[in-house]
Protein backbone atom coordinates (compact mmCIF):
# COMPACT_ATOMS: atom_id res chain seq x y z
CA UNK A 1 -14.41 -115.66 -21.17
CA UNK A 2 -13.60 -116.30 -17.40
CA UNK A 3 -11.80 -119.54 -16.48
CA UNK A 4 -11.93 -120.03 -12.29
CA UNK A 5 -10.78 -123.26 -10.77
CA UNK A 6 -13.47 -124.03 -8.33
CA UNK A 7 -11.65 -126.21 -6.66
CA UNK A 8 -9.05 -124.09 -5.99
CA UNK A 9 -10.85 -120.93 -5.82
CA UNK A 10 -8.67 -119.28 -8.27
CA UNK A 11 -8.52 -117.86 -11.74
CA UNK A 12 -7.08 -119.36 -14.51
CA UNK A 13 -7.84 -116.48 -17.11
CA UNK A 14 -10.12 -113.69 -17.13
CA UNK A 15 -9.10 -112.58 -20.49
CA UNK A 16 -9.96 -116.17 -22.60
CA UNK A 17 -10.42 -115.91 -26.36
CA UNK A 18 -12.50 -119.50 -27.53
CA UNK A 19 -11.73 -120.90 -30.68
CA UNK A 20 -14.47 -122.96 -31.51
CA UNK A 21 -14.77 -122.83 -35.44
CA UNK A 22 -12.10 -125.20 -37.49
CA UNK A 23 -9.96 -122.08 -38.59
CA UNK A 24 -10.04 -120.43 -35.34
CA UNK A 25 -8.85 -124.13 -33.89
CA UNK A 26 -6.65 -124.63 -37.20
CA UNK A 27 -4.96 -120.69 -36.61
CA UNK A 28 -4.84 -121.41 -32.47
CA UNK A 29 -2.06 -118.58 -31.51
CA UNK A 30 0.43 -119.29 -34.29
CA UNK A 31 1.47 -115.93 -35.33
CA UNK A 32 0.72 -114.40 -32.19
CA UNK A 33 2.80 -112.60 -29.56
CA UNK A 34 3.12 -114.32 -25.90
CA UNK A 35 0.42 -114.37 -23.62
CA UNK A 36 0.43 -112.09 -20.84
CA UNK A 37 -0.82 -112.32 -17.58
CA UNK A 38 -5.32 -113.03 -17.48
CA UNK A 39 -4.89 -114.21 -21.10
CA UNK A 40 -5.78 -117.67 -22.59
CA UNK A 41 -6.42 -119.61 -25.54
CA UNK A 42 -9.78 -122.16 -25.03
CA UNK A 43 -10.01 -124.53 -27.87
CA UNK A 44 -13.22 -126.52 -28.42
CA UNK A 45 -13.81 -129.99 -29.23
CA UNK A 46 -9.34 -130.56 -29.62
CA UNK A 47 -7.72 -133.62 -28.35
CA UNK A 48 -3.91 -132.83 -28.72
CA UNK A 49 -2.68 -129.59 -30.15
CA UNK A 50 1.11 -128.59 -30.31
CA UNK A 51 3.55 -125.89 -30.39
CA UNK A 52 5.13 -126.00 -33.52
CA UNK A 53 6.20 -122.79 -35.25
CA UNK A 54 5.64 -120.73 -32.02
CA UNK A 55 8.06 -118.67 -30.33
CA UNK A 56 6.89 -119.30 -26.57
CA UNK A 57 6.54 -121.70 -24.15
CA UNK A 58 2.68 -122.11 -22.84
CA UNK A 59 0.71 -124.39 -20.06
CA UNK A 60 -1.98 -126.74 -21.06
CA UNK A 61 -4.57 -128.06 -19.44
CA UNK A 62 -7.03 -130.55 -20.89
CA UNK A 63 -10.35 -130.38 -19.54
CA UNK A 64 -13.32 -132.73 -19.80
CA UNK A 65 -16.94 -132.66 -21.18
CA UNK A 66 -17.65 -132.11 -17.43
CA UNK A 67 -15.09 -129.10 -17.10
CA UNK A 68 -13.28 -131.07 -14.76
CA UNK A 69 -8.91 -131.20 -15.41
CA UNK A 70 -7.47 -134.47 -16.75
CA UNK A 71 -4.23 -134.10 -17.92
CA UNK A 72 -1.76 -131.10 -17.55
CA UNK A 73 1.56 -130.01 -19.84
CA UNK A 74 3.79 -127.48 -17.61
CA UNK A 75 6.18 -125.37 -19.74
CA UNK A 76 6.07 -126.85 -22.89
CA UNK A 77 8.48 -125.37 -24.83
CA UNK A 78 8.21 -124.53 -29.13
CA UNK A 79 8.38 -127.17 -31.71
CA UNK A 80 6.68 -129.76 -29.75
CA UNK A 81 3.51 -131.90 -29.77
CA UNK A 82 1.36 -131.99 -27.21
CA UNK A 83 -0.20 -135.62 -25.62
CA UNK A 84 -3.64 -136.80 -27.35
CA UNK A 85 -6.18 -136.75 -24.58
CA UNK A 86 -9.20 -139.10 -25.62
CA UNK A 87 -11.27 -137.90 -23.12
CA UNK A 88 -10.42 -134.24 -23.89
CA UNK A 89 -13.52 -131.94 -24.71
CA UNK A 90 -11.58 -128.79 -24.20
CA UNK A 91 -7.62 -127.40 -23.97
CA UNK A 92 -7.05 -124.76 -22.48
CA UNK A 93 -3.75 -122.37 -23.25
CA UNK A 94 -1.96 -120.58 -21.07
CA UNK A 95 1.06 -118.34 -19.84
CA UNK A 96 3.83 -120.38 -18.52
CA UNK A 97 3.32 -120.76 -14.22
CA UNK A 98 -0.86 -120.34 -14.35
CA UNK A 99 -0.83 -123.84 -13.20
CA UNK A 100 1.68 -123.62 -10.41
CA UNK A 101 0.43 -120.39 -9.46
CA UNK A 102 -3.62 -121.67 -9.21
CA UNK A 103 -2.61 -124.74 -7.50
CA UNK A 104 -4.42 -126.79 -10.20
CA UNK A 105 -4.34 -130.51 -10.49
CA UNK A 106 -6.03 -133.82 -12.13
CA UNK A 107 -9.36 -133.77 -10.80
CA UNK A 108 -10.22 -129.85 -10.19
CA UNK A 109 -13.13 -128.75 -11.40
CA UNK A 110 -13.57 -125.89 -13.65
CA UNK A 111 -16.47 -123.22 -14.44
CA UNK A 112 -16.64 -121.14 -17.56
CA UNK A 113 -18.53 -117.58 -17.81
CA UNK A 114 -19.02 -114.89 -20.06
């Protein structure tokens, strides 16, 4: 999957898995190695996840029903847990400095594609 920020005009990942299934959402990328550059982690229907027994830090953005950003976590670091987002329909995972590099903020809007 294909994350741009419209907004922005900029990628976010072009190389997005989607876990959308509770053990694909349960598994999220514990036991995985860092994400490189292009490469995200999309999970469906989440309100908070967190870092815990991971071995890398990771950006987060939290993403309404509408695709649009609400909330974003820069650099957060193992062994923490991440804010619960009410309003959250999606999170989106990332490589540390996708954010700062894509210019993305509260309010851009996002478009998914295949």
């Amino acid at each position: 999957m294909i994350i741009k920020n419209q907004t922005k005009n900029t990628t976010l990942t072009d190389q997005c898995r989607v876990a959308d299934t509770f053990f694909t959402r349960l598994r999220g990328l514990l036991g995985s190695p860092p994400l490189e550059a292009g490469q995200g982690l999309l999970l469906v229907s989440e309100k908070s996840i967190h870092t815990l027994f991971m071995s890398f830090s990771l950006d987060i953005v939290y993403i309404d029903k509408n695709q649009t950003v609400i909330k974003l976590d820069y650099d957060m670091p193992p062994y923490r847990l991440g804010s619960y987002v009410k309003q959250a329909a999606y999170i989106l995972e990332l490589p540390v400095g996708v954010i700062e590099q894509t210019q993305t903020v509260v309010g851009d809007q996002l478009h998914f594609s295949k």
